[in-house]
Protein backbone atom coordinates (compact mmCIF):
# COMPACT_ATOMS: atom_id res chain seq x y z
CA UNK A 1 0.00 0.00 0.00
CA UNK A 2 1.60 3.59 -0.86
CA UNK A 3 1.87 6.39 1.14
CA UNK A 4 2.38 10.24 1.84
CA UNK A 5 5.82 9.31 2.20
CA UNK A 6 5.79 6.86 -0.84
CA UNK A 7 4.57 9.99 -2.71
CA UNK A 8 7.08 12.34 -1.32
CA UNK A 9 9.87 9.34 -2.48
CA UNK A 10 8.06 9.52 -5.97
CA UNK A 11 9.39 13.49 -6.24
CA UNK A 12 12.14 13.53 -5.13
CA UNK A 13 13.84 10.56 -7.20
CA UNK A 14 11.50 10.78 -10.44
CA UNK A 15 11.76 14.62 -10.84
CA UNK A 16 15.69 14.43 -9.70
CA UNK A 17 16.33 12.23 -11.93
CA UNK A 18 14.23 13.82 -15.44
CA UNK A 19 14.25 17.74 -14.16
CA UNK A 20 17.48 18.46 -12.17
CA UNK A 21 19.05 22.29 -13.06
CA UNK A 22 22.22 20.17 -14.35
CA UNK A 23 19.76 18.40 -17.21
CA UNK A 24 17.94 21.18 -18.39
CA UNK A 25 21.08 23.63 -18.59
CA UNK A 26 21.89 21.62 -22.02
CA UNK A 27 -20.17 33.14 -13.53
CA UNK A 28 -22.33 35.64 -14.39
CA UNK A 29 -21.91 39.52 -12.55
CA UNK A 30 -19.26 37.69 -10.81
CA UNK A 31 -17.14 38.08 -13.63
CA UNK A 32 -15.65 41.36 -14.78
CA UNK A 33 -15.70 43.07 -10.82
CA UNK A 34 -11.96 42.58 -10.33
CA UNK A 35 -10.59 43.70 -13.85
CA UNK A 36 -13.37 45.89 -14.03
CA UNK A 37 -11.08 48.90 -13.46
CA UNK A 38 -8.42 47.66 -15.33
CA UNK A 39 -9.58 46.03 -18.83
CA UNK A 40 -12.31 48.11 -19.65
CA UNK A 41 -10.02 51.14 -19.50
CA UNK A 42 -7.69 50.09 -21.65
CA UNK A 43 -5.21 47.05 -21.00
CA UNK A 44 -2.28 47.73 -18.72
CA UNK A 45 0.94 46.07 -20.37
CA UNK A 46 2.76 43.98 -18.10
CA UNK A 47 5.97 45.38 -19.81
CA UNK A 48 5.72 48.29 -17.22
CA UNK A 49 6.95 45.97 -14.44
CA UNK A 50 10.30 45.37 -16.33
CA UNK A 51 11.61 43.20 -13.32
CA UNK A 52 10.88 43.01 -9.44
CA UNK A 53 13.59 44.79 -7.95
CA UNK A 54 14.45 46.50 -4.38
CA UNK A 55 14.18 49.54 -5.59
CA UNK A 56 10.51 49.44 -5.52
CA UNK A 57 10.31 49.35 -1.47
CA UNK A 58 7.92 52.50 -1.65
CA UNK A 59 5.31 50.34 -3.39
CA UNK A 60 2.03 49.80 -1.15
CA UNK A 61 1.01 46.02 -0.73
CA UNK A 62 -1.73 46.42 -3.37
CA UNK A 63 0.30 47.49 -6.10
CA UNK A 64 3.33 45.01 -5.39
CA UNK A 65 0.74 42.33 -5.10
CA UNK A 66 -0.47 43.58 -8.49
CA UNK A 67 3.64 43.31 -9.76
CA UNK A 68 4.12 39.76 -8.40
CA UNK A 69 1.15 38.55 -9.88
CA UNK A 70 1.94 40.22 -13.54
CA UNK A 71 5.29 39.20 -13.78
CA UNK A 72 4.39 35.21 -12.42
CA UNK A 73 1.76 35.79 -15.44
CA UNK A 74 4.84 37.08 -17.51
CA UNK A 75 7.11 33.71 -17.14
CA UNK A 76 3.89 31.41 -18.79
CA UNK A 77 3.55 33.77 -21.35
CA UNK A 78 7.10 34.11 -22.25
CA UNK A 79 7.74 30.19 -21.92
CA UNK A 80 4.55 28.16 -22.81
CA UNK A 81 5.25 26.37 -26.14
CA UNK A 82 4.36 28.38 -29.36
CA UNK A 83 3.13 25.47 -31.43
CA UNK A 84 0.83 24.10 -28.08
CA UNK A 85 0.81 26.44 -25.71
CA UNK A 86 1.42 23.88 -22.93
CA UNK A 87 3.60 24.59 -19.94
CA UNK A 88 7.35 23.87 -19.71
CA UNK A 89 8.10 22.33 -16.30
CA UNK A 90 10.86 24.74 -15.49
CA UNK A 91 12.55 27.77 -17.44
CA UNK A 92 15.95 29.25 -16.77
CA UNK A 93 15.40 32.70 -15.68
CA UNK A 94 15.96 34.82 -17.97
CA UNK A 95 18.48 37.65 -17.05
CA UNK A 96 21.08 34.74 -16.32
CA UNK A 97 20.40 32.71 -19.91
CA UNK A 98 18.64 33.46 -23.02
CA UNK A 99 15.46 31.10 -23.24
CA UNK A 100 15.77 28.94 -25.45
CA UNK A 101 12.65 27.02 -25.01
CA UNK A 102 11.79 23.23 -23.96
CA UNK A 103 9.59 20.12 -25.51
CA UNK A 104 9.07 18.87 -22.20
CA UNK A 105 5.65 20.45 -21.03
CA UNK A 106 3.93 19.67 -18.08
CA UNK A 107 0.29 18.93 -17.77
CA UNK A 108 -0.77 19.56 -14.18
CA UNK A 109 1.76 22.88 -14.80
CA UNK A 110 -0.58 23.49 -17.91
CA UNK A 111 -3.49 23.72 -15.92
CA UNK A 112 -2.06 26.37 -13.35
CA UNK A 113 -1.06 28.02 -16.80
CA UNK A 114 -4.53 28.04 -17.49
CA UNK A 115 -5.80 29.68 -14.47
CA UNK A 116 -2.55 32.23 -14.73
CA UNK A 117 -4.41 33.00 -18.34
CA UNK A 118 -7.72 33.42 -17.11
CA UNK A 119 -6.52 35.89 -14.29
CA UNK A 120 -4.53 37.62 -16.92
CA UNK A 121 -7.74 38.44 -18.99
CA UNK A 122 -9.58 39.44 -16.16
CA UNK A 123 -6.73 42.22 -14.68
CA UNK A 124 -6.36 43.32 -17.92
CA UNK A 125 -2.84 41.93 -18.81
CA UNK A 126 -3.80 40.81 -22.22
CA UNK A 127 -7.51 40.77 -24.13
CA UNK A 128 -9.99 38.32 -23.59
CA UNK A 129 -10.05 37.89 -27.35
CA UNK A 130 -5.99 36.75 -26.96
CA UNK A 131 -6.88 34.40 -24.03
CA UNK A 132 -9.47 32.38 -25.87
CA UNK A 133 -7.34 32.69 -28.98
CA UNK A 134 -4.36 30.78 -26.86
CA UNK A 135 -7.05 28.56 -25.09
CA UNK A 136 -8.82 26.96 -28.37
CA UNK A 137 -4.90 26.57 -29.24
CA UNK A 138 -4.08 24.79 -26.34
CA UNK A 139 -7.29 22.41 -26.53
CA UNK A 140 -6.78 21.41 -30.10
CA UNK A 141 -3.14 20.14 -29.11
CA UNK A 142 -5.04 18.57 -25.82
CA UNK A 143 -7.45 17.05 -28.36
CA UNK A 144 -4.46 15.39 -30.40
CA UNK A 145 -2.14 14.63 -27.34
CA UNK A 146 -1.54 10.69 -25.65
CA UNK A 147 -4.01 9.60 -23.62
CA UNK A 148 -4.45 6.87 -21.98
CA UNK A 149 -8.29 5.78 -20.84
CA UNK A 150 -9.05 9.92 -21.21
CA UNK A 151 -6.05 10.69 -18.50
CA UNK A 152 -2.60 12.75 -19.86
CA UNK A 153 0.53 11.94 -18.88
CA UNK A 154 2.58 14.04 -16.59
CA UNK A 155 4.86 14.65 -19.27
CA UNK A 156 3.96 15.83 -22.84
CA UNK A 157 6.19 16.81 -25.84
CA UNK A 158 5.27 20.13 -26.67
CA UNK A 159 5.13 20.10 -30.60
CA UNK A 160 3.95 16.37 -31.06
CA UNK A 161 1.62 16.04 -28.07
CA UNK A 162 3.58 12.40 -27.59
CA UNK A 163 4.23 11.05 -24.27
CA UNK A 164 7.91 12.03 -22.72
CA UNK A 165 8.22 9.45 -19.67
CA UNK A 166 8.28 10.92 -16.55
CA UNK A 167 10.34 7.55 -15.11
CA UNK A 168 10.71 4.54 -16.67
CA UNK A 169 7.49 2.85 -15.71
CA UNK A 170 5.82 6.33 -16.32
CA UNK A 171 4.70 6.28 -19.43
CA UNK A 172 1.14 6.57 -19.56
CA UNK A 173 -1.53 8.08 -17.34
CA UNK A 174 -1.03 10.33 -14.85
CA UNK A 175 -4.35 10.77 -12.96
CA UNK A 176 -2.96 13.41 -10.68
CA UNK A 177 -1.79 15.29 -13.29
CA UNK A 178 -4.64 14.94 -15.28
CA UNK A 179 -7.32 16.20 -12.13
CA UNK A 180 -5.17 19.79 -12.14
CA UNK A 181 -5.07 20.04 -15.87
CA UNK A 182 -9.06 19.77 -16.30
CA UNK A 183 -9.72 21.45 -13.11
CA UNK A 184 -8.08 24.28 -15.01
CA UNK A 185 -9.61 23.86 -18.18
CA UNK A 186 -12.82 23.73 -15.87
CA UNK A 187 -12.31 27.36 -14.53
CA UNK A 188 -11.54 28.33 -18.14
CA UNK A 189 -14.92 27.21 -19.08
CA UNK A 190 -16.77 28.61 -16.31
CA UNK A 191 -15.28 31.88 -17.28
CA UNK A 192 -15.47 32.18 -21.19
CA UNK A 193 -19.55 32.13 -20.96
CA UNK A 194 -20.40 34.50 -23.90
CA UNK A 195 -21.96 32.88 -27.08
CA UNK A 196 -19.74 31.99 -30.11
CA UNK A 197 -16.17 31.13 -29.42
CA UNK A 198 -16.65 30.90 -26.21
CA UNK A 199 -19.43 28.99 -26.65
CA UNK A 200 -17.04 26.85 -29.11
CA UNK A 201 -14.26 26.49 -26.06
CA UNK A 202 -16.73 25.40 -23.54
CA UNK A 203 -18.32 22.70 -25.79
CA UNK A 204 -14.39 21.21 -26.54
CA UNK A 205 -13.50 21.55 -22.76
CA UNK A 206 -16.53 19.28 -22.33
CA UNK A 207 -15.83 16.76 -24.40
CA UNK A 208 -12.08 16.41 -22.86
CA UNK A 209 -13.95 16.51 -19.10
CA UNK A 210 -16.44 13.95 -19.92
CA UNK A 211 -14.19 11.51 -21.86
CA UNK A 212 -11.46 11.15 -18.99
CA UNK A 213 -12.49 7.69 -17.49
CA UNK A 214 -12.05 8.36 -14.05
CA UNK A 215 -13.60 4.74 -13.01
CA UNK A 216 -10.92 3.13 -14.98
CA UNK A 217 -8.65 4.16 -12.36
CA UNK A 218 -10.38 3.02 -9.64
CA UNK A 219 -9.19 -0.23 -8.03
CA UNK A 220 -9.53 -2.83 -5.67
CA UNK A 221 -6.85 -3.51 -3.27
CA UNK A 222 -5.76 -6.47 -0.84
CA UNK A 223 -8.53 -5.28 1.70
CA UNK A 224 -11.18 -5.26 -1.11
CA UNK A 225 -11.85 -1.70 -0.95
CA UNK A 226 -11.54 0.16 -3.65
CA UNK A 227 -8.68 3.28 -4.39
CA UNK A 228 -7.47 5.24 -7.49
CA UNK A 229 -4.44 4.32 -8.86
CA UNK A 230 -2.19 6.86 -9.89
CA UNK A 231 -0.58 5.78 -12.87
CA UNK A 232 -1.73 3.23 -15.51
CA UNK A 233 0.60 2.41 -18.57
CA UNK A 234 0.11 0.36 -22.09
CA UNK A 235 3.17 -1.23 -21.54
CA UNK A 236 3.49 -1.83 -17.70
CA UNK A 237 -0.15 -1.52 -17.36
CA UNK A 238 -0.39 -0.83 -12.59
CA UNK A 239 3.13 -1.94 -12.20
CA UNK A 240 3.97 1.85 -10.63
CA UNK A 241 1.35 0.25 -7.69
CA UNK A 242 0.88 3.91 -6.40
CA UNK A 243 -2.44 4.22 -4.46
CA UNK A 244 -3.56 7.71 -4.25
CA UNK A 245 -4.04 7.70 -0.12
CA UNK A 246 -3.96 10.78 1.64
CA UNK A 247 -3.25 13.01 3.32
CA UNK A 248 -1.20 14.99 0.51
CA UNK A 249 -2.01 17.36 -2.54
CA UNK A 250 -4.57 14.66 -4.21
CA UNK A 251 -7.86 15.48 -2.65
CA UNK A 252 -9.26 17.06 -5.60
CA UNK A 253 -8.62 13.94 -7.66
CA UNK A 254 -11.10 12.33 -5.67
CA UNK A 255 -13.38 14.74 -5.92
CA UNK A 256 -13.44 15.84 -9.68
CA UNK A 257 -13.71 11.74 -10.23
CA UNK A 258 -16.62 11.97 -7.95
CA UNK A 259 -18.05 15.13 -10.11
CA UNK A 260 -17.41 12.96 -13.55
CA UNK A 261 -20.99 13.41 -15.30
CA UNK A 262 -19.80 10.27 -17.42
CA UNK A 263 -17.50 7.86 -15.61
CA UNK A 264 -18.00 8.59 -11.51
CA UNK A 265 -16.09 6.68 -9.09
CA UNK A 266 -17.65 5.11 -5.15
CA UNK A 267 -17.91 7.68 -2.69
CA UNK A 268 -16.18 4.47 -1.13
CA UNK A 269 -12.78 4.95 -2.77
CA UNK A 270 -12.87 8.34 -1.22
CA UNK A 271 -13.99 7.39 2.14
CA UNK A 272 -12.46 3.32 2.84
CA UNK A 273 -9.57 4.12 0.07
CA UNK A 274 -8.29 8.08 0.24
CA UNK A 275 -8.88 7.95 4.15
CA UNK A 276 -7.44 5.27 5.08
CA UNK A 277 -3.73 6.72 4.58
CA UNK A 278 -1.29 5.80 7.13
CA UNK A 279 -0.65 9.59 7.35
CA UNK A 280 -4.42 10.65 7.02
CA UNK A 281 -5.27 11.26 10.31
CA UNK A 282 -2.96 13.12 12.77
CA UNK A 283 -4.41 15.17 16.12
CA UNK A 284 -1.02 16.01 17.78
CA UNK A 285 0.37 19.72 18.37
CA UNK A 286 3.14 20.73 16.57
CA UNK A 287 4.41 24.14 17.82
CA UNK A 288 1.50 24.55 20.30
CA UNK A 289 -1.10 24.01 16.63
CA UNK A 290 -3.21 20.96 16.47
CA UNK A 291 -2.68 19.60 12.89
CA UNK A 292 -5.92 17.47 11.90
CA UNK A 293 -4.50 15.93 8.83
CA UNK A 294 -0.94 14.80 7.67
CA UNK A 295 2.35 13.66 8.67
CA UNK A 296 4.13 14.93 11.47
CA UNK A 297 5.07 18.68 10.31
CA UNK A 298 2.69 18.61 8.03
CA UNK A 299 4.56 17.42 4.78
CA UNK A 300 5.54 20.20 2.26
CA UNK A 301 3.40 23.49 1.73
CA UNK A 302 2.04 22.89 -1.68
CA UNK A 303 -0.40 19.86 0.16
CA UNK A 304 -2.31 23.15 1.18
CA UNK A 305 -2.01 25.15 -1.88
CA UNK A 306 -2.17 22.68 -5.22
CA UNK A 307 -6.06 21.30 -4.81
CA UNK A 308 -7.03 24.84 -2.89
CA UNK A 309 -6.24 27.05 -5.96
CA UNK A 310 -9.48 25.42 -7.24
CA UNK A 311 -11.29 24.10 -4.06
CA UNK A 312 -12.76 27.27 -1.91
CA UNK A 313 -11.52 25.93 1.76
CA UNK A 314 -13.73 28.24 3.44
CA UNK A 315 -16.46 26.65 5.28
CA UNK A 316 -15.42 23.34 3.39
CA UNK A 317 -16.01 20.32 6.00
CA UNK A 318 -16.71 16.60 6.17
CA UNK A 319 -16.59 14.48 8.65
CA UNK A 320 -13.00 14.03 8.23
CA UNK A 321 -11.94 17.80 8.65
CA UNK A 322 -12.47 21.54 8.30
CA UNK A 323 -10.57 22.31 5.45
CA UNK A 324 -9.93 25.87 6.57
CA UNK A 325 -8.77 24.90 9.64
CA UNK A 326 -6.75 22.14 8.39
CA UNK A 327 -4.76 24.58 5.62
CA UNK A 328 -3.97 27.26 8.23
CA UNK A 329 -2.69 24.68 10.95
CA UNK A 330 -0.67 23.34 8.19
CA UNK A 331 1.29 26.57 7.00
CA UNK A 332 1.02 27.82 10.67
CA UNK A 333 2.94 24.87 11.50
CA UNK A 334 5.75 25.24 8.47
CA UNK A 335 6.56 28.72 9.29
CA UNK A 336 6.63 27.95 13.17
CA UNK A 337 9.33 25.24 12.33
CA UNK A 338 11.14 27.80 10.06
CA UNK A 339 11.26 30.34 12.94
CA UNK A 340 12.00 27.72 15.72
CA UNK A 341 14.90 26.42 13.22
CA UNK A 342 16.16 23.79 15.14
CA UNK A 343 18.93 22.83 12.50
CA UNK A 344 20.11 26.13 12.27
CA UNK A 345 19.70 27.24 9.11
CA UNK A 346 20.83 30.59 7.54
CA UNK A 347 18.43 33.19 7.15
CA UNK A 348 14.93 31.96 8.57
CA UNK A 349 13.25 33.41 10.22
CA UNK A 350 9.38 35.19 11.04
CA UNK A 351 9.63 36.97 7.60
CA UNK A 352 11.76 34.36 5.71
CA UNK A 353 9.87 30.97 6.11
CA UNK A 354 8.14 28.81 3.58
CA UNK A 355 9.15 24.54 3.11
CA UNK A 356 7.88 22.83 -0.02
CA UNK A 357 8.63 20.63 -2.76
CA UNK A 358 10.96 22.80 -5.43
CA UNK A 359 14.61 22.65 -6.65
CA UNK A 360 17.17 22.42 -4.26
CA UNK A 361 21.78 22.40 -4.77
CA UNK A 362 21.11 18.67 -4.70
CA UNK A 363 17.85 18.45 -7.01
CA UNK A 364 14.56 18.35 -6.63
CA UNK A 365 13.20 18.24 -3.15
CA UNK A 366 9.73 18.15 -1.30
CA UNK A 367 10.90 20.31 1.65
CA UNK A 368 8.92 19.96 5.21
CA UNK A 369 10.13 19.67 8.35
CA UNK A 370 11.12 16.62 8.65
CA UNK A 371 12.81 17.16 5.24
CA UNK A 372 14.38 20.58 6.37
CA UNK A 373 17.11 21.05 4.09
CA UNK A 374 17.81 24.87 4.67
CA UNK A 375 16.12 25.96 1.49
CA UNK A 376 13.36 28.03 1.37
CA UNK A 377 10.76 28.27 -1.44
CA UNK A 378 8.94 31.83 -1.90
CA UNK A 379 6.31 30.11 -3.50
CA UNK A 380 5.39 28.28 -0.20
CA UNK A 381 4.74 31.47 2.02
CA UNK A 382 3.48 33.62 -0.91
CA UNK A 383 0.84 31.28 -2.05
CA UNK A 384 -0.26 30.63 1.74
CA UNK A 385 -1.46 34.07 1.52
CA UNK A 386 -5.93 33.38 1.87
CA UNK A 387 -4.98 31.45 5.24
CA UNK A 388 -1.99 33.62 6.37
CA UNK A 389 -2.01 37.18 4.54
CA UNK A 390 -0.26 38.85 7.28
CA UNK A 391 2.84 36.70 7.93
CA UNK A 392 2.56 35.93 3.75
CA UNK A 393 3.16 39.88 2.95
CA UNK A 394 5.75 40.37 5.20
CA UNK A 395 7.29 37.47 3.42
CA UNK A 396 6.90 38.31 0.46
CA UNK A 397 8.03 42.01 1.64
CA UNK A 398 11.64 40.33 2.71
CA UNK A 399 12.13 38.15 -0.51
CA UNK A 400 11.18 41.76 -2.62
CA UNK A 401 12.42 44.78 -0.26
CA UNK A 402 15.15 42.74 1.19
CA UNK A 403 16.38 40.04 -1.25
CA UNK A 404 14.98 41.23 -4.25
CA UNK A 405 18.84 41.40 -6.35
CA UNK A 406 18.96 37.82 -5.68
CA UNK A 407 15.83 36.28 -5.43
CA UNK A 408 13.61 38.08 -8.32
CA UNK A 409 14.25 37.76 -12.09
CA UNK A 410 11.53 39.86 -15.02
CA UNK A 411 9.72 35.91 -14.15
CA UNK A 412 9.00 36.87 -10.39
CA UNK A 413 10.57 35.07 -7.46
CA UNK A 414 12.85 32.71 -8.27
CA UNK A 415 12.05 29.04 -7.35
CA UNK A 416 14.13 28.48 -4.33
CA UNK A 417 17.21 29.57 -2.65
CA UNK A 418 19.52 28.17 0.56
CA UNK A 419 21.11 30.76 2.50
CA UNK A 420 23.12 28.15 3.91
CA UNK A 421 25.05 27.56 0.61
CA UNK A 422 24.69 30.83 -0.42
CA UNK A 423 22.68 29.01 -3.35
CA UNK A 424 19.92 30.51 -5.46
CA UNK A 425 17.97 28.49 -8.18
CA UNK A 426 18.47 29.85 -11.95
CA UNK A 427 14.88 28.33 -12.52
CA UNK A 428 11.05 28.63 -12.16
CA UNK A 429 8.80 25.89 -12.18
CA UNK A 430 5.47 25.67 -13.54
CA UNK A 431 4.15 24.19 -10.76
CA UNK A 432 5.83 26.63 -8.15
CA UNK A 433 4.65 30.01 -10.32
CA UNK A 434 1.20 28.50 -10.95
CA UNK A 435 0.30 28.92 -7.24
CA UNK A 436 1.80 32.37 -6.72
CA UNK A 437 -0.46 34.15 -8.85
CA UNK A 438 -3.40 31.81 -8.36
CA UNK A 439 -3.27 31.91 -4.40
CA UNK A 440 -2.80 35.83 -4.71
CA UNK A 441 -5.78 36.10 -6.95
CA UNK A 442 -8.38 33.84 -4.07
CA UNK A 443 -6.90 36.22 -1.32
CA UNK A 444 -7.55 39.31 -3.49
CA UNK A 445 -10.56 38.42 -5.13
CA UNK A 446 -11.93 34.83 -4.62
CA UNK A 447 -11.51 35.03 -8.36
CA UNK A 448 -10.79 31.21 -9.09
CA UNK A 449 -12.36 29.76 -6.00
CA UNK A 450 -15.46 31.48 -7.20
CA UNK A 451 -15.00 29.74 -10.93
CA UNK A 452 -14.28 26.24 -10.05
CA UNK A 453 -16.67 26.26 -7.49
CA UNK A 454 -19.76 27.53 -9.78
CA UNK A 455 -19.14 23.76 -11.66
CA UNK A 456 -22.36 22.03 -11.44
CA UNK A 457 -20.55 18.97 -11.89
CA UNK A 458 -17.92 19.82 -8.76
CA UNK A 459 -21.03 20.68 -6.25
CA UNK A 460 -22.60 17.47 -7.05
CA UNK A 461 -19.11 15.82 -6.51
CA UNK A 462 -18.72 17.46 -3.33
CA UNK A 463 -22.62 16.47 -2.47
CA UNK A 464 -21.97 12.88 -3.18
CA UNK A 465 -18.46 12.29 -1.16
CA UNK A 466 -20.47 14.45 1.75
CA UNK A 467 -19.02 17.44 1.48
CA UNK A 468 -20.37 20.57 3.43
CA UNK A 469 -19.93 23.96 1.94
CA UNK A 470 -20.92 26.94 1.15
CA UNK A 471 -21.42 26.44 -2.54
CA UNK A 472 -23.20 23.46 -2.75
């Protein structure tokens, strides 16, 4: 049976291995309130931020939120392949190396570039007619790419749409990946609701929602009780043997194969498979903060950040846990740890905290406590910003005001850095950005919580799995 910590294994020696630094150096009125001001008065180029830099310390928290979030919106603009449109996994930054461009495109990253697209139209940053233009792009290629029973692969080439293992059993489905591509695509549809085109996107968004076979992937195991399966391949067919068991990022694959109008899964995979993780449950105080959910620590920030850029957390509940509460224990917790620093790192500290899963000197790394490797992520404490906006800004105040020669490139923040090794990453990471300017966007707006949630289809999924919310 797999694990959190099988999952955190998965990372760090599959993505080490395929995307270390060394390889790649060779709704209705809803909609319109937030760009309101901003696209309807003429669109506001995001050339005018030409980098983050310290020399913008006089800039109030509104308008340096309103910088981070253009230039995060800059690097998937700049780097998303021209022939697709998908997402490269990383990108050197671009005022160390020219970019040259990549064919290895990732599809959970492709989804967060799809929610970085949608927030883009709506604050202005490029027309609405561009972002559908890019969207029915990126859909054909979807249309034509590998799939395998409906589900991508983590790993697409970006100008054939073929399969680029991710490990050497990896070379077919990806169900993880798949749930934050189409959750994506999903807000994409819920936002493009005028007739014609947008009438012509939401009808081929359907067709890729309703054709990924979600039951396929749901199996029994040695108790008899069913699970999804992470991977499947036409070669190795379940050989990976990854159950996805919580408690990590994968909640909303459970849920969006709950929501599946054409191939639902048992609310008892969710309940007697997902729940039954040997690091589901938890209870204990870490730092004086009960942590419902999750390993010891917590496990690495993005658990609380990758399905909650889609999933509104507040008020969500079952009789498992209060989402809310569960989120803000959990980065509570990391940035306690970071401030307590009882390996004695360099540099953390109450403004300089944040542990999650992004390059490291040694590769790539799913950071947490118990994984404490003296690097620091400013993806972590920026996108933690809806549960801890306070702490968050001053963060993100210290990697800008006070670090911002170092740690900020015309791409945003960096990925990572290690003040202990006086190391700073040359990269960004899909995965890393897409949370930055997504997690900005719910604490500024609700913008995307607001989206995904208005999905029939996900209100019913949360209704059948026993949600309580809000929204449904």
């Amino acid at each position: 049976m797999a694990d959190s910590g099988n999952c955190l294994s998965r990372l760090w020696i599959s993505r080490q291995a395929i995307c270390s630094p060394l390889a790649y150096s060779k709704l209705s009125a809803r909609l319109g309130k937030v760009g309101s001001s901003l696209a309807h008065s003429g669109e506001r180029r995001f050339e005018k931020y030409a980098t983050l830099n310290h020399t913008d310390k006089l800039l109030n928290d509104e308008a340096l939120l309103d910088k981070v979030q253009c230039l995060t919106w800059q690097f998937f603009h700049d780097t998303t392949h021209p022939f697709s449109l998908l997402a490269p996994d990383r990108a050197i930054r671009p005022d160390r190396s020219a970019w040259q461009g990549t064919n290895v495109c990732t599809t959970g990253g492709t989804g967060f570039a799809v929610v970085a697209l949608v927030i883009a139209s709506e604050r202005g940053w490029l027309s609405r007619d561009e972002a559908l233009r890019r969207l029915l792009r990126l859909v054909a290629c979807l249309e034509r790419a590998d799939r395998f029973h409906g589900a991508w692969p983590h790993f697409l080439h970006g100008e054939s749409g073929r399969v680029i293992p991710f490990s050497a059993m990896d070379d077919g489905a990806d169900i993880v990946e798949t749930t934050f591509l189409i959750a994506g695509l999903l807000v994409a549809r819920q936002y493009f609701h005028h007739p014609g085109r947008e009438a012509e996107l939401r009808r081929r968004i359907e067709r890729l929602w309703q054709t990924i076979e979600w039951h396929w992937f749901e199996r029994p195991v040695s108790d008899a009780h069913p699970v999804l399966r992470w991977h499947w391949s036409p070669v190795h067919e379940w050989s990976m043997n990854l159950d996805v068991r919580g408690w990590n990022e994968c909640l909303l694959s459970y849920i969006l194969a709950a929501a599946s109008p054409t191939s639902p899964i048992s609310s008892d995979a969710y309940h007697r498979g997902w729940a039954t993780g040997v690091n589901f449950r938890n209870g204990q105080r870490f730092h004086d903060i009960e942590l419902p959910l999750g390993p010891d620590g917590g496990g690495p920030l993005f658990w609380s950040q990758y399905a909650f850029l889609f999933l509104d957390p507040r008020g969500l509940a079952d009789h498992h846990a209060n989402y809310w509460q569960q989120n803000l224990a959990h980065t509570r917790i990391n940035r306690a740890h970071c401030i307590a620093n009882p390996h004695h790192h360099s540099g953390y500290g109450e403004n300089c905290w944040g542990l999650t899963a992004s390059d490291s000197p040694e590769g790539y790394a799913a950071h947490e406590p118990r994984l404490d490797l003296g690097v620091i992520s400013p993806t972590a404490a920026v996108s933690a910003m809806p549960y801890t906006p306070d702490e968050s800004m001053q963060a993100l105040r210290h990697f800008h005001d006070e670090r911002g020669t170092e740690l900020c490139t015309p791409w945003g923040f960096i990925d990572a850095f290690s003040p202990d090794a006086d190391w700073f990453a040359d990269t960004h990471l899909a995965i890393d950005q897409g949370p930055i300017i997504a997690m900005i966007e719910n604490h500024r707006s609700a913008l995307v919580w607001e989206l995904f949630m208005s999905c029939p289809e996900v209100r019913a999924g949360l209704a059948r799995l026993g949600f309580r919310s809000g929204m449904t």
